[in-house]
PDB file of N, CA and C in Angstrom:
ATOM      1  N   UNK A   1       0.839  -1.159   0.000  1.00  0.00           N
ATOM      2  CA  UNK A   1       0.000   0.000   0.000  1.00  0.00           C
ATOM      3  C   UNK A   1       0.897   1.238   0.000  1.00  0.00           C
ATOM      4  N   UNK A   2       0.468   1.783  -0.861  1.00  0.00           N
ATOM      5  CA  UNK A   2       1.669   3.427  -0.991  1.00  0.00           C
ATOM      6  C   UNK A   2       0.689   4.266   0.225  1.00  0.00           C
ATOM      7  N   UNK A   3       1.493   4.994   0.726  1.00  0.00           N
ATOM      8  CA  UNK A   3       0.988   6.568   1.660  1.00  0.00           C
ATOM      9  C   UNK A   3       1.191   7.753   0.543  1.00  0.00           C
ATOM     10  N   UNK A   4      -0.032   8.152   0.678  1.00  0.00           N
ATOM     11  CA  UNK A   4      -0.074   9.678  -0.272  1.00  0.00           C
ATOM     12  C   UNK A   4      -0.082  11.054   0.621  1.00  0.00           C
ATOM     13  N   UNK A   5       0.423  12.015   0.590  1.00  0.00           N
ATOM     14  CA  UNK A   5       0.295  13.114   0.988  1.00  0.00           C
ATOM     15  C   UNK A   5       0.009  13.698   1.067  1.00  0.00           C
ATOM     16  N   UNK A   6      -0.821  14.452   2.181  1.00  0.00           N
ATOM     17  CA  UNK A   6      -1.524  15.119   2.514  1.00  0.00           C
ATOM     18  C   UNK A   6      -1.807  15.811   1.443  1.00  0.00           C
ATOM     19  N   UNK A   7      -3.219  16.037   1.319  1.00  0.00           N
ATOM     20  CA  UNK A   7      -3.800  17.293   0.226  1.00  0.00           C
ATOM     21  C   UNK A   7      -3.061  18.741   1.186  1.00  0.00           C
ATOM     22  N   UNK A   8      -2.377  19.344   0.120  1.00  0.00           N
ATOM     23  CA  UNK A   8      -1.888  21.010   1.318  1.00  0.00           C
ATOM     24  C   UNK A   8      -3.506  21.899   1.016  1.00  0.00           C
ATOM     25  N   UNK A   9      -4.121  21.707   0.285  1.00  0.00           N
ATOM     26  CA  UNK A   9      -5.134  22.846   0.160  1.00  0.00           C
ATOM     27  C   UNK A   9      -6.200  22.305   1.392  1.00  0.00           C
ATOM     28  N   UNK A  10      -6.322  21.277   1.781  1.00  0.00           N
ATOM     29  CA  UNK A  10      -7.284  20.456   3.162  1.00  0.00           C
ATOM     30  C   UNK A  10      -6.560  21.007   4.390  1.00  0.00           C
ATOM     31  N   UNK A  11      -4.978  20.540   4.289  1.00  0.00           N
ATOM     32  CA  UNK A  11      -4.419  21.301   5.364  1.00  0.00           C
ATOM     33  C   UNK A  11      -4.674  23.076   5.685  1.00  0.00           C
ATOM     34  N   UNK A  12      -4.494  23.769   4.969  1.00  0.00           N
ATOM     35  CA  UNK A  12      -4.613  24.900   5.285  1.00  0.00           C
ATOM     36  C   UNK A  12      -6.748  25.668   5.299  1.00  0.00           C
ATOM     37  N   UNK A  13      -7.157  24.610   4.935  1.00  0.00           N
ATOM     38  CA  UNK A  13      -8.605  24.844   5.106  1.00  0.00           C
ATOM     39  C   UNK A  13      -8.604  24.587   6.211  1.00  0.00           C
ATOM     40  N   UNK A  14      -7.985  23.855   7.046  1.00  0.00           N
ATOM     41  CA  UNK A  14      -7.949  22.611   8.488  1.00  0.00           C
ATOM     42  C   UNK A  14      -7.862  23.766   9.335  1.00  0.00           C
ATOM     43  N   UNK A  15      -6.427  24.637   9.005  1.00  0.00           N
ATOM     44  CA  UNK A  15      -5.647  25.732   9.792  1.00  0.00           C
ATOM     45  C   UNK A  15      -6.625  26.835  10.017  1.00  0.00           C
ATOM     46  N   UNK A  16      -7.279  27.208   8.781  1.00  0.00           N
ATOM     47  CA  UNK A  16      -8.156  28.414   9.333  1.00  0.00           C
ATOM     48  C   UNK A  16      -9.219  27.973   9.522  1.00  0.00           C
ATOM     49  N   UNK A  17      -9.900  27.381   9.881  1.00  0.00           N
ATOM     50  CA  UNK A  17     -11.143  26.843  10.941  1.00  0.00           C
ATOM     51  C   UNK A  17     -10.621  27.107  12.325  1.00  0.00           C
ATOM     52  N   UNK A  18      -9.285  26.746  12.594  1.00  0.00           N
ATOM     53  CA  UNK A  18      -9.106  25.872  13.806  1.00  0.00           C
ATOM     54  C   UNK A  18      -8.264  27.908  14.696  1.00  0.00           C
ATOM     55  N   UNK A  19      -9.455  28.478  15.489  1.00  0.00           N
ATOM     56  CA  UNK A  19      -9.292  29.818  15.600  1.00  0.00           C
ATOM     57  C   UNK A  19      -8.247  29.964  16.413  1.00  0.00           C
ATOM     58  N   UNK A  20      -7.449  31.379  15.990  1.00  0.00           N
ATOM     59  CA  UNK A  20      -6.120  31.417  16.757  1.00  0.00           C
ATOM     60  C   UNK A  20      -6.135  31.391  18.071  1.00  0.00           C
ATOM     61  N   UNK A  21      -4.868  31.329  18.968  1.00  0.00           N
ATOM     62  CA  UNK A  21      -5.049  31.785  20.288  1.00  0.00           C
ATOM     63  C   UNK A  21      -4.525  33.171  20.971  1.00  0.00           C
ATOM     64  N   UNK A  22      -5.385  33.885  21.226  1.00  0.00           N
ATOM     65  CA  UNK A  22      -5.184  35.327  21.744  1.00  0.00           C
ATOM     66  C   UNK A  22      -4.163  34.776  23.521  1.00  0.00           C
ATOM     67  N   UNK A  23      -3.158  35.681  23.947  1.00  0.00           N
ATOM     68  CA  UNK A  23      -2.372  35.150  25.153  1.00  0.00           C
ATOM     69  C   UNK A  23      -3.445  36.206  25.998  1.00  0.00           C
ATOM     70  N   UNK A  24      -3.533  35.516  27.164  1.00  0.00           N
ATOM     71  CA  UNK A  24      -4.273  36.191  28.222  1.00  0.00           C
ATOM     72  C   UNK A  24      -3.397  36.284  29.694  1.00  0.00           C
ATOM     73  N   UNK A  25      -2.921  37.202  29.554  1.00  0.00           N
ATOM     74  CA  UNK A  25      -2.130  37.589  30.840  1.00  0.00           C
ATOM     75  C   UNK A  25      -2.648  37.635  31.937  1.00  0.00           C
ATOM     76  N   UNK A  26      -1.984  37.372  33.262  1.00  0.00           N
ATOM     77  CA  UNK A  26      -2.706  37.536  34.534  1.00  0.00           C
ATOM     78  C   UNK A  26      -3.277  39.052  34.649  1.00  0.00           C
ATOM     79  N   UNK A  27      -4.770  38.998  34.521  1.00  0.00           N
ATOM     80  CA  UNK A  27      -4.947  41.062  34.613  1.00  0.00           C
ATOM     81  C   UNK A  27      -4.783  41.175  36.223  1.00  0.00           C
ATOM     82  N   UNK A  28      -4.757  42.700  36.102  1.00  0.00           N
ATOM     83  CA  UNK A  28      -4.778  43.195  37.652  1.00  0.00           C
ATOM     84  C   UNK A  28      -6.039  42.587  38.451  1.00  0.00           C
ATOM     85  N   UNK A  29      -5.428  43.075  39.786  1.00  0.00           N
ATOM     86  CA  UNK A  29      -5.835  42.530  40.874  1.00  0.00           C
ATOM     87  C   UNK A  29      -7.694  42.603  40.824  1.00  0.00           C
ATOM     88  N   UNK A  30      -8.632  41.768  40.500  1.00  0.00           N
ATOM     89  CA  UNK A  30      -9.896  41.830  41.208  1.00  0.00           C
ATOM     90  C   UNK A  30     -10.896  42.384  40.109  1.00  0.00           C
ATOM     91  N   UNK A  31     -12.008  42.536  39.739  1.00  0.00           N
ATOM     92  CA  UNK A  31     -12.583  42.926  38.195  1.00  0.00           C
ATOM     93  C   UNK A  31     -13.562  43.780  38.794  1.00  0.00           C
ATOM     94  N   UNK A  32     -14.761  44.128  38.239  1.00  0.00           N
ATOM     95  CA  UNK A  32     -15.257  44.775  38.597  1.00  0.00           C
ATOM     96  C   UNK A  32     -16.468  44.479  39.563  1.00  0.00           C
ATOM     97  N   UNK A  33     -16.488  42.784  40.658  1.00  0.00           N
ATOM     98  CA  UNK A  33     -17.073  42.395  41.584  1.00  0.00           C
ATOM     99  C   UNK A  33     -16.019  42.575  42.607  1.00  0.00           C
ATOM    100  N   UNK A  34     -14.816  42.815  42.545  1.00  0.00           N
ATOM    101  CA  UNK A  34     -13.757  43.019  43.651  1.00  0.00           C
ATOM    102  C   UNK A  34     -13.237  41.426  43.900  1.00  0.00           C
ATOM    103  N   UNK A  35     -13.251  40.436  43.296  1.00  0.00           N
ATOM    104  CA  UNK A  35     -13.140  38.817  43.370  1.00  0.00           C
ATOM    105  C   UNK A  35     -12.188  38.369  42.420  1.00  0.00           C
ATOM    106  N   UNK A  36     -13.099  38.537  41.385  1.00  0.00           N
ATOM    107  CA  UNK A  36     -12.290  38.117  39.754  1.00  0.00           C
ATOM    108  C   UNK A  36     -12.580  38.623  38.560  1.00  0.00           C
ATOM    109  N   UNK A  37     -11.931  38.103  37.510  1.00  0.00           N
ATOM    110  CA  UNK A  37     -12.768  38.878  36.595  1.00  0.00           C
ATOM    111  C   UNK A  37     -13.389  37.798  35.759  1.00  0.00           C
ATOM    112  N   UNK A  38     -14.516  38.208  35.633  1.00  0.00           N
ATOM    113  CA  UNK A  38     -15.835  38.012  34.591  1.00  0.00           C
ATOM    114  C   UNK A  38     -15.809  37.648  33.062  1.00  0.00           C
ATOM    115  N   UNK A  39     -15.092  36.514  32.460  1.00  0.00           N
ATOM    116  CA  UNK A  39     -15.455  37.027  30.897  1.00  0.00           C
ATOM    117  C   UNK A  39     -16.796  36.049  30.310  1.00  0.00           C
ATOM    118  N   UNK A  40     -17.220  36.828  29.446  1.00  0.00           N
ATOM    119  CA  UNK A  40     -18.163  35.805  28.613  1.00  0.00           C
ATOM    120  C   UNK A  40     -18.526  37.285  27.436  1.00  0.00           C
ATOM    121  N   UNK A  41     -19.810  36.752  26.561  1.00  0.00           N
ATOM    122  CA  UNK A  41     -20.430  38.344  26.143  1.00  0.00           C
ATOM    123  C   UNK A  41     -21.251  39.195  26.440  1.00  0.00           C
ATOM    124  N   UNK A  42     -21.482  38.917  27.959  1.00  0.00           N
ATOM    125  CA  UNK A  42     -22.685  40.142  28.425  1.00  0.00           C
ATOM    126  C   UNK A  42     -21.208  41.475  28.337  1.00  0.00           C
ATOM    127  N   UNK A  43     -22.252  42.594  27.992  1.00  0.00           N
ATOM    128  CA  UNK A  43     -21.874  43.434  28.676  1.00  0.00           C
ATOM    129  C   UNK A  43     -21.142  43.883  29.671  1.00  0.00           C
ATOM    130  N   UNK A  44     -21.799  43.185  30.967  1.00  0.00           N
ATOM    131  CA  UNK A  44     -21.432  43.539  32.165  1.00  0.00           C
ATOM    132  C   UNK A  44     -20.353  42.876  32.413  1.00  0.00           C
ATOM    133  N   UNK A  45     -19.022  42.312  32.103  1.00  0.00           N
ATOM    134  CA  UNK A  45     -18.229  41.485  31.979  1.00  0.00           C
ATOM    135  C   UNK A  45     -16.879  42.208  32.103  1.00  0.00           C
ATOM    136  N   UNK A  46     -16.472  41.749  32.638  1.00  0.00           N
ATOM    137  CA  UNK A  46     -14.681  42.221  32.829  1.00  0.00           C
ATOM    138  C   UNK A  46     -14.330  42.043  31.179  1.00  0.00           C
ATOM    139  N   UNK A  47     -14.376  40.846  30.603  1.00  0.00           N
ATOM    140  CA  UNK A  47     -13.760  40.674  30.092  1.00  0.00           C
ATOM    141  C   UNK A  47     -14.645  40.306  29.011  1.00  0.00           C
ATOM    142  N   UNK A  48     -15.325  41.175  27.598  1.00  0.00           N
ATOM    143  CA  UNK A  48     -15.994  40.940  26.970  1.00  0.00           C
ATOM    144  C   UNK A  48     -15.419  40.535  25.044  1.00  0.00           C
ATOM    145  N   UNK A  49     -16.459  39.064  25.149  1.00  0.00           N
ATOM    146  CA  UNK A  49     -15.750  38.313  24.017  1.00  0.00           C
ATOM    147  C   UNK A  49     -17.094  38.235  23.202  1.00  0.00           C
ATOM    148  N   UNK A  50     -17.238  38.319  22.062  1.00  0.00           N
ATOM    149  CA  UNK A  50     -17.732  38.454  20.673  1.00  0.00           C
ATOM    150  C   UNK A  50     -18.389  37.386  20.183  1.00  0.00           C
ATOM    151  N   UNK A  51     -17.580  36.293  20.397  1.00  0.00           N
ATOM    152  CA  UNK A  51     -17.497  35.051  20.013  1.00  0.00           C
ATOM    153  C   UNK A  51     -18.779  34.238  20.420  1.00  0.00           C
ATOM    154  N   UNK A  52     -20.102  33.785  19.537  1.00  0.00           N
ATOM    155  CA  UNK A  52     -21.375  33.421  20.029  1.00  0.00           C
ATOM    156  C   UNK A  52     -20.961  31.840  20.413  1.00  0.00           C
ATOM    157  N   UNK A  53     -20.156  31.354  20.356  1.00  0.00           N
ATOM    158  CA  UNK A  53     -20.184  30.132  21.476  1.00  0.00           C
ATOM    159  C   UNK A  53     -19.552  30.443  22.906  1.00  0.00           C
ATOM    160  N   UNK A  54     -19.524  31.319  23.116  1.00  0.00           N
ATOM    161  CA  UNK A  54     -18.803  31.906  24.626  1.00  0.00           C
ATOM    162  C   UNK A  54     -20.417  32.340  24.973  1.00  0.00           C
ATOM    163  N   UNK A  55     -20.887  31.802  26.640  1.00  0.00           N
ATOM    164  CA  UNK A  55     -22.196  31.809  26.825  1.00  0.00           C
ATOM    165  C   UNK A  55     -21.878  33.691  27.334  1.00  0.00           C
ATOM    166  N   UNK A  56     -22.811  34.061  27.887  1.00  0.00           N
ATOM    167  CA  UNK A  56     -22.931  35.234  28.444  1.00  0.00           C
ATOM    168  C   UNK A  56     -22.259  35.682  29.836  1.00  0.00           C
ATOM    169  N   UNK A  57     -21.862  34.934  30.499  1.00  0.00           N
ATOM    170  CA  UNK A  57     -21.610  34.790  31.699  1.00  0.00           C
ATOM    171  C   UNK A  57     -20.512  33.410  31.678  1.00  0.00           C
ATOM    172  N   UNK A  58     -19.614  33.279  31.033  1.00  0.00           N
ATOM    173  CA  UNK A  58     -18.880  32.451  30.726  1.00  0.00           C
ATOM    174  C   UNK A  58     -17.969  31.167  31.998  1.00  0.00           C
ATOM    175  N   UNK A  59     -17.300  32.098  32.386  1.00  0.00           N
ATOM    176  CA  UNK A  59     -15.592  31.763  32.946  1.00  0.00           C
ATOM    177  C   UNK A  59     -15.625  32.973  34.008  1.00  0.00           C
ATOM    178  N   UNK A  60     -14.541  32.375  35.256  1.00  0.00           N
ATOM    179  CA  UNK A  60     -14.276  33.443  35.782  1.00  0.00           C
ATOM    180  C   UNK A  60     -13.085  33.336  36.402  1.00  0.00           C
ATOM    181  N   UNK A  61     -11.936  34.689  36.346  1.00  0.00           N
ATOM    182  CA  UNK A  61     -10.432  34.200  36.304  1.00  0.00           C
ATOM    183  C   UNK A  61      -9.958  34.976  37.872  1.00  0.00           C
ATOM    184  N   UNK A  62      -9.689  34.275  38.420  1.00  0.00           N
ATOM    185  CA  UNK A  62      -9.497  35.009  39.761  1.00  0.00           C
ATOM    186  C   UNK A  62      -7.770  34.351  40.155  1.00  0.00           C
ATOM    187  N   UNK A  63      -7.139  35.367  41.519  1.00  0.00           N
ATOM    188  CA  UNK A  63      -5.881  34.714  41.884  1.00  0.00           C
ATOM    189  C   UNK A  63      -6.573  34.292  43.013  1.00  0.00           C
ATOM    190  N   UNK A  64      -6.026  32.992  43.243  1.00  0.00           N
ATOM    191  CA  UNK A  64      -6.202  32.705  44.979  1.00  0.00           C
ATOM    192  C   UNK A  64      -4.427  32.355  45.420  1.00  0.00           C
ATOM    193  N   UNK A  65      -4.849  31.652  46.485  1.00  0.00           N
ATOM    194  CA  UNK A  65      -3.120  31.853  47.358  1.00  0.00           C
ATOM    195  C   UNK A  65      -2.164  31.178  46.667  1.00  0.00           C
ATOM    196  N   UNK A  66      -2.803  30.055  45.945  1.00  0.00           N
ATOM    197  CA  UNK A  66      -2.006  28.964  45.333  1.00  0.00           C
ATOM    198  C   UNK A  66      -1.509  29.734  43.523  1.00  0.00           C
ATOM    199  N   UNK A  67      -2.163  30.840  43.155  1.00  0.00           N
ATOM    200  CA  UNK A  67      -1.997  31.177  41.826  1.00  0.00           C
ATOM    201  C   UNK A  67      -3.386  31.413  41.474  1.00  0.00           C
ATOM    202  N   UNK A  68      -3.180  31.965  39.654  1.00  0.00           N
ATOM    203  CA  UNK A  68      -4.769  31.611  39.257  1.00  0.00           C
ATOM    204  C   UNK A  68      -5.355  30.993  39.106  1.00  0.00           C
ATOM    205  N   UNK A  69      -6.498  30.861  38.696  1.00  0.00           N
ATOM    206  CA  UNK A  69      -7.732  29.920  38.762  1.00  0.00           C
ATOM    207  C   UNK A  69      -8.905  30.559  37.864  1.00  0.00           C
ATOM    208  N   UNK A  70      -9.460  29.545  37.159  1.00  0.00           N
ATOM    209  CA  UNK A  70     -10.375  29.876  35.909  1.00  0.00           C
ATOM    210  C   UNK A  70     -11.496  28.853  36.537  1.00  0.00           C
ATOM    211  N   UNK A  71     -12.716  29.276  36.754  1.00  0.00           N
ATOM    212  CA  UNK A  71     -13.522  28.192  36.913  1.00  0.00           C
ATOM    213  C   UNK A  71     -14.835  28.603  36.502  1.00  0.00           C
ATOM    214  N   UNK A  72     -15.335  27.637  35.408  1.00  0.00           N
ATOM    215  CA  UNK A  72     -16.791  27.677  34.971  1.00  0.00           C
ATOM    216  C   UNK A  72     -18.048  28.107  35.337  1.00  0.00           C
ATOM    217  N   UNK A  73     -18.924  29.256  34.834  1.00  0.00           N
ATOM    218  CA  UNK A  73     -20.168  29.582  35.507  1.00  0.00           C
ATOM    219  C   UNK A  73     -21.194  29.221  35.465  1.00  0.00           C
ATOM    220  N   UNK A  74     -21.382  27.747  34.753  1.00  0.00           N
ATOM    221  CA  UNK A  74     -22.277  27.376  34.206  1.00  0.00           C
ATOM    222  C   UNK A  74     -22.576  27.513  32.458  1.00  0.00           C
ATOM    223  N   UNK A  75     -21.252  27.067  32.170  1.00  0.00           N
ATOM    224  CA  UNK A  75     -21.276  27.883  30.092  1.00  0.00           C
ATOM    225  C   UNK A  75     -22.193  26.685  29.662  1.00  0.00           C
ATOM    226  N   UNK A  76     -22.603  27.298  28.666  1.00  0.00           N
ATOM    227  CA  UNK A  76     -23.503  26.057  27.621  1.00  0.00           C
ATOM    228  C   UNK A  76     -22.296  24.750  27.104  1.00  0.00           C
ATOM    229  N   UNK A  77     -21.229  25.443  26.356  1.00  0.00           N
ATOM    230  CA  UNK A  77     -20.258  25.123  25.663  1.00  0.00           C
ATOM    231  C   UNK A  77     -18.525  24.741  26.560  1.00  0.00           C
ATOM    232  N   UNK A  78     -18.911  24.933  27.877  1.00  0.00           N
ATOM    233  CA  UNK A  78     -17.560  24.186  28.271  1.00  0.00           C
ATOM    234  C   UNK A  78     -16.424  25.170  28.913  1.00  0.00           C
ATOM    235  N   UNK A  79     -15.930  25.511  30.025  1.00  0.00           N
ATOM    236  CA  UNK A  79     -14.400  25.713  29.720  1.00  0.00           C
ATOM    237  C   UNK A  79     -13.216  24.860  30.000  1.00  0.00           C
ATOM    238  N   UNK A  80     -12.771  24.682  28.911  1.00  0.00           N
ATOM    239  CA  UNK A  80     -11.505  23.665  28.862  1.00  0.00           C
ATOM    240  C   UNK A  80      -9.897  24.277  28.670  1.00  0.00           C
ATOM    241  N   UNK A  81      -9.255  22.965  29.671  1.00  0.00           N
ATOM    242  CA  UNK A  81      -8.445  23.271  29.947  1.00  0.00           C
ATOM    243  C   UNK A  81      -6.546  22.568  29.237  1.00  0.00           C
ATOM    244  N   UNK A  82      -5.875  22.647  28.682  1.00  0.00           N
ATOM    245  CA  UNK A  82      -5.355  22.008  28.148  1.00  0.00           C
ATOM    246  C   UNK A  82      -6.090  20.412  27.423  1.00  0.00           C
ATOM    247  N   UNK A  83      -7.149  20.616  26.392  1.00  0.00           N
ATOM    248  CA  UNK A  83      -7.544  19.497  26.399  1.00  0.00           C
ATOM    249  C   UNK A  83      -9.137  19.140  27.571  1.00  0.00           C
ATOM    250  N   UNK A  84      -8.575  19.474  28.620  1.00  0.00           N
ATOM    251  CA  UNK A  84      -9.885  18.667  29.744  1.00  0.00           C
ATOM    252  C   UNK A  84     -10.844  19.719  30.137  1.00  0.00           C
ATOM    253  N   UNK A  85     -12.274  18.806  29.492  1.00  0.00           N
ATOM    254  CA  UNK A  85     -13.052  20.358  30.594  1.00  0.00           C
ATOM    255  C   UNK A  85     -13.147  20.006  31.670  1.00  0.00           C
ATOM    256  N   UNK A  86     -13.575  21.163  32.320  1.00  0.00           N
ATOM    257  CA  UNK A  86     -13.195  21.694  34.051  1.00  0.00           C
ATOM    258  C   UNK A  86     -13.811  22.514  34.331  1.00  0.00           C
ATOM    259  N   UNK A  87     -14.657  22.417  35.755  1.00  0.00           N
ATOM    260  CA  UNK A  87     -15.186  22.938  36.537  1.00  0.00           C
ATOM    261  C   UNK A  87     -14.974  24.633  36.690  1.00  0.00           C
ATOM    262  N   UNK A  88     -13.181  23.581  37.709  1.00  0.00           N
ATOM    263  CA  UNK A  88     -12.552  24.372  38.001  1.00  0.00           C
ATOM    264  C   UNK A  88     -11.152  23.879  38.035  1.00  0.00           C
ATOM    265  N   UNK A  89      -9.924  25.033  37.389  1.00  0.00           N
ATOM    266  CA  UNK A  89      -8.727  24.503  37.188  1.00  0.00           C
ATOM    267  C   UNK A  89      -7.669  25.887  37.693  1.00  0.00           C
ATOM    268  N   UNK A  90      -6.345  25.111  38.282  1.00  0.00           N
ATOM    269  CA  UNK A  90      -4.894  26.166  38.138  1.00  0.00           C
ATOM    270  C   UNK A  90      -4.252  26.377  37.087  1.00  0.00           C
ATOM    271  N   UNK A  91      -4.445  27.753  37.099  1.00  0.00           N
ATOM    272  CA  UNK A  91      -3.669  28.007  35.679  1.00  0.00           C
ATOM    273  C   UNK A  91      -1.789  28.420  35.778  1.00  0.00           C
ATOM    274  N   UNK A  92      -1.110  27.763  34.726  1.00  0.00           N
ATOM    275  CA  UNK A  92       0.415  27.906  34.922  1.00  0.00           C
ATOM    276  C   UNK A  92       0.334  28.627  33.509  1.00  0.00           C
ATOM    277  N   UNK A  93       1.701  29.294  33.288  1.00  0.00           N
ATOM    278  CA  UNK A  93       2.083  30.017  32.301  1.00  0.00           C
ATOM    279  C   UNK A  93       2.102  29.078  30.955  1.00  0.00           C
ATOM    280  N   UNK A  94       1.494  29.440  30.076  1.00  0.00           N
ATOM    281  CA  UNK A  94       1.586  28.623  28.674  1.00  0.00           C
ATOM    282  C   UNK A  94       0.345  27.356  28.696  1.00  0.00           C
ATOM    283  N   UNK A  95      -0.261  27.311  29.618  1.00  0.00           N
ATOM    284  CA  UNK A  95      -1.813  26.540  29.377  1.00  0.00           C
ATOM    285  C   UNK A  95      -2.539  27.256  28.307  1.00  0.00           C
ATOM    286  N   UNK A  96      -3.340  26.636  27.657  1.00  0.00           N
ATOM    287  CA  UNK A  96      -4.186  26.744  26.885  1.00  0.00           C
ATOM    288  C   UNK A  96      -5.881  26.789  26.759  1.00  0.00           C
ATOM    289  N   UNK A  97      -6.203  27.454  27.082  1.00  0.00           N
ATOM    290  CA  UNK A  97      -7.896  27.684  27.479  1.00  0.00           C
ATOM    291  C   UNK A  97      -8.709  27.648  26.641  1.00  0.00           C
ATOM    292  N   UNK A  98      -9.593  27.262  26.318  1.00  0.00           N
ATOM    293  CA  UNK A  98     -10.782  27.485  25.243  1.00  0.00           C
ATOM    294  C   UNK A  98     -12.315  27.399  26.072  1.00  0.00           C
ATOM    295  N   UNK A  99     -12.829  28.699  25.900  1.00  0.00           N
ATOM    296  CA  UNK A  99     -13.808  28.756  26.684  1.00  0.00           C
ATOM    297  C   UNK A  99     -14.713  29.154  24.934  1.00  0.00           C
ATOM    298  N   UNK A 100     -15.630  28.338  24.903  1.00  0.00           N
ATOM    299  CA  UNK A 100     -16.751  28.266  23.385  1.00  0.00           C
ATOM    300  C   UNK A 100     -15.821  27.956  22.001  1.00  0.00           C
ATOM    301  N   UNK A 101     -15.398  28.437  21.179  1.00  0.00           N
ATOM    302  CA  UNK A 101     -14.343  28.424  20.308  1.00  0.00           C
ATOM    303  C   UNK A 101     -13.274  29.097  20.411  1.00  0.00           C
ATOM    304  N   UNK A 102     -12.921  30.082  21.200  1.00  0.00           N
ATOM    305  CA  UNK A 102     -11.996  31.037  21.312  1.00  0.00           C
ATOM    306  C   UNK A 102     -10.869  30.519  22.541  1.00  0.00           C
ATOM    307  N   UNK A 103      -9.552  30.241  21.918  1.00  0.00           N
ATOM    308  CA  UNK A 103      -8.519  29.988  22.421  1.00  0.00           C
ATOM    309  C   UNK A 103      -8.034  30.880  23.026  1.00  0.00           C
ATOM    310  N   UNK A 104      -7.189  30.820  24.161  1.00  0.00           N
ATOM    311  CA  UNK A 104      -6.462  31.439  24.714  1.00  0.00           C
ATOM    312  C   UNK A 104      -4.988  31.111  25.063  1.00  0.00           C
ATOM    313  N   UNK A 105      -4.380  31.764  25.357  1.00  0.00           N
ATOM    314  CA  UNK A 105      -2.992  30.688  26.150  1.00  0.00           C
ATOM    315  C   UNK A 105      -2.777  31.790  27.364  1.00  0.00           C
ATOM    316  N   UNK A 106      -2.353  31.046  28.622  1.00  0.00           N
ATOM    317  CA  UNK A 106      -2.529  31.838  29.566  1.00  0.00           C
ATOM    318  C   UNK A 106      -1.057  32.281  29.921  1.00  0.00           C
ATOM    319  N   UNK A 107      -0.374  33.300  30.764  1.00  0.00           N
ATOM    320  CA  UNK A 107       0.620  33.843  30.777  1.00  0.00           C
ATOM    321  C   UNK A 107       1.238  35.095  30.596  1.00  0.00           C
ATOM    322  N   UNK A 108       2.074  35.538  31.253  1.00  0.00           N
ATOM    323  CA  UNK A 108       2.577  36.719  30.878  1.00  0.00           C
ATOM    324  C   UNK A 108       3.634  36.760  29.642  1.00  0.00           C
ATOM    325  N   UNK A 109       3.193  38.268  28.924  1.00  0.00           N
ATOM    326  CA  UNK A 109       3.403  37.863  27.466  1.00  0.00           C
ATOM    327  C   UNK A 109       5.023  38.186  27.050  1.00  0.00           C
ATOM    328  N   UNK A 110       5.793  38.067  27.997  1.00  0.00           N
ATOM    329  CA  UNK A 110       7.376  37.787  28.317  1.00  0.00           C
ATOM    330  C   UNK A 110       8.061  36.642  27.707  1.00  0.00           C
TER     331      UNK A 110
END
């Protein structure tokens, strides 16, 4: 059996589906509940994303003693964490988040 090679025009159809990842730095201290900050697409959101698979009330990114922490508000669509969805997870520098379709990578952008 011969192996044929990849179609490149499938590959790069593959690539732009698959949406970039914006880096999300640790923001300052506390959002606008004094806790964490808020993203999804309401409005009222620390952190407001566009993106209609991100529910309204998404994710919420707070520091506690141990580091940060991203933990789910109830999304339609999931927030996942390298791969695993999660509740609730610690975030280290260079994880990868996807909360609806929109990637992230977490870290300071150093």
């Amino acid at each position: 059996m011969l192996a044929t090679a990849p179609n490149p025009l499938l590959a790069r159809v593959a690539a732009l589906r698959r949406p970039r990842a914006i880096r999300l730095a640790p923001p300052p201290r506390g959002g606008r509940s004094g806790f964490g900050w808020v993203i999804g697409r309401s409005r009222h959101c620390d952190l407001v994303l566009g993106e209609p698979t991100v529910s309204r009330l998404h994710a919420e990114l707070r520091e506690e003693k141990t580091g940060w922490v991203i933990a789910d508000l109830g999304s339609t669509n999931g927030t996942w964490v390298n791969g695993w969805r999660v509740q609730r997870a610690e975030l280290a520098a260079g994880d990868e988040v996807v909360l609806g379709a929109q990637r992230f990578v977490f870290g300071d952008q150093s």
